[in-house]
Protein backbone atom coordinates (compact mmCIF):
# COMPACT_ATOMS: atom_id res chain seq x y z
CA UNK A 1 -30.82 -5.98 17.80
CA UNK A 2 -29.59 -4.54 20.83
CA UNK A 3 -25.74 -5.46 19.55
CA UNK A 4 -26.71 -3.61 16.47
CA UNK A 5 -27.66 -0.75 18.38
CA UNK A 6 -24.20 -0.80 20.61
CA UNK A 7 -22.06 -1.22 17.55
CA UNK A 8 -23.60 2.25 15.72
CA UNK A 9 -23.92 4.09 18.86
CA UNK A 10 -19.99 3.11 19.61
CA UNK A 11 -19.13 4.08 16.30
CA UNK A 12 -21.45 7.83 15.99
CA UNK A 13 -19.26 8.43 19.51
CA UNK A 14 -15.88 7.61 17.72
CA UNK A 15 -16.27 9.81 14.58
CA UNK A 16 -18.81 12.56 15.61
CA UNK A 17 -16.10 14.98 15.91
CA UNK A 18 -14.16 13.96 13.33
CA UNK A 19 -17.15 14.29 10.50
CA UNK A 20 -17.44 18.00 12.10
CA UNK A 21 -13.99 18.41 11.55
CA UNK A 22 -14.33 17.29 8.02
CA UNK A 23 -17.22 19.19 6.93
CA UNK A 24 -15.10 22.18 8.12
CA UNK A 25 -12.34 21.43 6.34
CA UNK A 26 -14.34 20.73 3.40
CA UNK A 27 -16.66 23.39 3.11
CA UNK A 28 -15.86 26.11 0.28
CA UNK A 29 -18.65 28.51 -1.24
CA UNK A 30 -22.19 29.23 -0.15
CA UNK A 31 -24.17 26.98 1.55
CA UNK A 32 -26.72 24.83 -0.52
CA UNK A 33 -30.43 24.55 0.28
CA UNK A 34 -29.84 20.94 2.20
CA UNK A 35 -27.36 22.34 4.72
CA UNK A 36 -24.21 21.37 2.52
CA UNK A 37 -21.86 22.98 0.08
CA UNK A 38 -22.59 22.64 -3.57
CA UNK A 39 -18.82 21.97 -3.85
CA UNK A 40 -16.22 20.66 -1.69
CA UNK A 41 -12.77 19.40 -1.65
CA UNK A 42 -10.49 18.04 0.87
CA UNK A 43 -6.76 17.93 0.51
CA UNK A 44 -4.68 15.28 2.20
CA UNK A 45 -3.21 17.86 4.24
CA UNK A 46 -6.43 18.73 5.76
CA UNK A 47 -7.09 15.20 6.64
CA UNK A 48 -7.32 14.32 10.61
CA UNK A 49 -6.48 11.49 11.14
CA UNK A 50 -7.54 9.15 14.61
CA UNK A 51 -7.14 5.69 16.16
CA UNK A 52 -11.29 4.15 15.76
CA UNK A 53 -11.89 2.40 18.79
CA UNK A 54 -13.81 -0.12 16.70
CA UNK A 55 -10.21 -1.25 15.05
CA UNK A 56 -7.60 -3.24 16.38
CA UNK A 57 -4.39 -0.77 17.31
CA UNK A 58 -2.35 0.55 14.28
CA UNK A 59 -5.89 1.49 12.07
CA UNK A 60 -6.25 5.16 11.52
CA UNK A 61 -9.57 6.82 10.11
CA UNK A 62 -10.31 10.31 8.40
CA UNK A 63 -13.77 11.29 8.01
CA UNK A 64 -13.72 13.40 4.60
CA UNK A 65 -17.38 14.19 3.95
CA UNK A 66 -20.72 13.36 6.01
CA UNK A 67 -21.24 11.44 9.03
CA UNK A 68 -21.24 7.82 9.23
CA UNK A 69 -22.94 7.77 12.23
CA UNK A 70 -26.36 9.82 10.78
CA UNK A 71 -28.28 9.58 8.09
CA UNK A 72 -26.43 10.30 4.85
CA UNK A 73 -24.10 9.83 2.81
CA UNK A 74 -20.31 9.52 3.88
CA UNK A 75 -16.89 9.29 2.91
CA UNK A 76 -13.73 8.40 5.30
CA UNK A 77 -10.73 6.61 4.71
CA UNK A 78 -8.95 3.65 6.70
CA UNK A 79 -5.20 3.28 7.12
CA UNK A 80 -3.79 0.11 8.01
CA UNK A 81 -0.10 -1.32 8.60
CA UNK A 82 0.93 -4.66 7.20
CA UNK A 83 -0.10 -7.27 9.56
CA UNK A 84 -3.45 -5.80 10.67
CA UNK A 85 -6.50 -7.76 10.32
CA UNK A 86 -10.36 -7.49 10.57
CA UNK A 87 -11.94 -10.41 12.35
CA UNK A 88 -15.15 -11.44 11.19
CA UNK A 89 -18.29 -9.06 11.56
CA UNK A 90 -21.07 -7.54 9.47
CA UNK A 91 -22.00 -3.61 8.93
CA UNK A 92 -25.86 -2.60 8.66
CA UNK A 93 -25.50 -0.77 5.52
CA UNK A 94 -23.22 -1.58 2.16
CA UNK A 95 -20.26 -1.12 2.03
CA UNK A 96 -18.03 0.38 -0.25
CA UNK A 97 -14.67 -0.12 -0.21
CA UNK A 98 -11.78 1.32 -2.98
CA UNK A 99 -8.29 0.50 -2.64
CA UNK A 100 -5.97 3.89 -2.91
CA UNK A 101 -2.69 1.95 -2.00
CA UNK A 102 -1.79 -1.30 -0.94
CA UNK A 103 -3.56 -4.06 -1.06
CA UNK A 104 -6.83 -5.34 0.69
CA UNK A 105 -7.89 -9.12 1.26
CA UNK A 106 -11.09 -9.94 1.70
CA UNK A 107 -13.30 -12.97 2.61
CA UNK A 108 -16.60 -14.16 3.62
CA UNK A 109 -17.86 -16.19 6.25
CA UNK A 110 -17.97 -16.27 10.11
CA UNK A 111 -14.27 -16.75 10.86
CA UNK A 112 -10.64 -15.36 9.60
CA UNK A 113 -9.30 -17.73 7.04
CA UNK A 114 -6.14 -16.27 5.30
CA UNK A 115 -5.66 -19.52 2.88
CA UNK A 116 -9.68 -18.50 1.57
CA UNK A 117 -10.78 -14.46 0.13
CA UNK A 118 -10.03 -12.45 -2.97
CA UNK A 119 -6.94 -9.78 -2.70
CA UNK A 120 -7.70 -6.82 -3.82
CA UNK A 121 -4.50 -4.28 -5.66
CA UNK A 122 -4.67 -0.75 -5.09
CA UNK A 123 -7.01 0.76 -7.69
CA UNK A 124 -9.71 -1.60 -6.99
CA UNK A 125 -12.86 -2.01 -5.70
CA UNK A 126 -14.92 -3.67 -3.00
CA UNK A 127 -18.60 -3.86 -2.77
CA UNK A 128 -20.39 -6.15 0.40
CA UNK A 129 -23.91 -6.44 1.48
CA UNK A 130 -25.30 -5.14 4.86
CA UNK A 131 -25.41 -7.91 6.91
CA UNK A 132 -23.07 -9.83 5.02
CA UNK A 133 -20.48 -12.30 7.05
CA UNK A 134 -17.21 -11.10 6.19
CA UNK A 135 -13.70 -10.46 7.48
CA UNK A 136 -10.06 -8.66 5.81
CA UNK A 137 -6.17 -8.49 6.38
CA UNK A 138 -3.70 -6.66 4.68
CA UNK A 139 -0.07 -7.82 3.92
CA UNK A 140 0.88 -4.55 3.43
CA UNK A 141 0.38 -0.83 4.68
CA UNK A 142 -3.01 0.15 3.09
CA UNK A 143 -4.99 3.24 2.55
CA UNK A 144 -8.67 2.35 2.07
CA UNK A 145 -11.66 4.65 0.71
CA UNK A 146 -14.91 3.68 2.15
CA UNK A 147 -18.24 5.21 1.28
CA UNK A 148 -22.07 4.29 1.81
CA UNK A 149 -24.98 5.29 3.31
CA UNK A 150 -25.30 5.67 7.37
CA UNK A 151 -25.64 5.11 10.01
CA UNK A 152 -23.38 2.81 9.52
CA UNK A 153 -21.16 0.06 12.22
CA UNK A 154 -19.01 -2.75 12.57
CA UNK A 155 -20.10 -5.60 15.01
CA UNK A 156 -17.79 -8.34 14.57
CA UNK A 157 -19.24 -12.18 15.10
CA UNK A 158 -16.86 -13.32 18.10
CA UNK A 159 -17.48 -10.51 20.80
CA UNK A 160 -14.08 -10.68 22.20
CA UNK A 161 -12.47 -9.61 18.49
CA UNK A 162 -14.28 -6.62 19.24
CA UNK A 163 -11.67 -3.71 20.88
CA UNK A 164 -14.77 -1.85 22.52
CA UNK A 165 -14.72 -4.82 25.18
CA UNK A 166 -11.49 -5.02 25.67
């Protein structure tokens, strides 16, 4: 559990201020009675884009609505160059994950395995189970959309995949 803990803590410290930057960006009209706007939009110049410390080097993130680290619902989106993989690791929520470009390949189980997985082609969609054993690589540059329900993390199965200990 306390791995668990680690892994969403790590990841509410590495897009805190990003989500406030989104909700700024995104904010247009009066407030609603829940503390957001009844509308919002985000255009992809407004989009800020950092390097997640939970990601290898090359993976860029842009919170566009919520908080993944709270309670809530969330959007960001993931950029990725060709060649950039995901080692194996679970999340503690769903996750939801559409491809805008590129392509995204995806397996299950406890250990990267290229020759095993389902690619999926920009347009498509991705859904995996909290806790689920999985793992991804891309043979392309990739934009992601992800989307779920926080808090949500990454811990990945080998500790030394993970960048945070590096």
């Amino acid at each position: 559990m306390r791995k668990r803990e680690f892994a969403v803590a790590a990841l509410a410290a590495a897009v805190a201020p990003l989500a406030a930057q989104a909700q700024g960006a995104a904010h247009s009209g009066a407030q609603g009675g829940h503390g957001h706007s009844p509308h919002a939009t985000v255009q992809p110049n407004a989009l800020r884009w950092t390097a997640p410390p939970a990601y290898a080097r090359g993976a860029q993130l842009a919170v566009l609505h919520g908080d993944p680290s709270k309670e809530g619902m969330y959007v960001v989106r993931l950029r990725v160059p060709a060649g950039f993989r995901i080692p194996a690791h679970t999340h503690p929520n769903d996750e939801n994950v559409t491809v805008l470009s590129g392509s995204f390949n995806v397996g299950t189980g406890d250990r990267l395995d290229e020759s095993r997985g389902e690619r999926v082609a920009a347009g498509g969609y991705s859904f995996v189970a909290k806790g689920m054993t999985h793992y991804a690589w891309f043979t392309e540059d990739t934009e992601l959309q992800l989307h779920g329900m926080g808090p949500q993390g990454i811990r990945y199965v080998n500790p030394a995949d993970d960048p945070r200990n590096q």
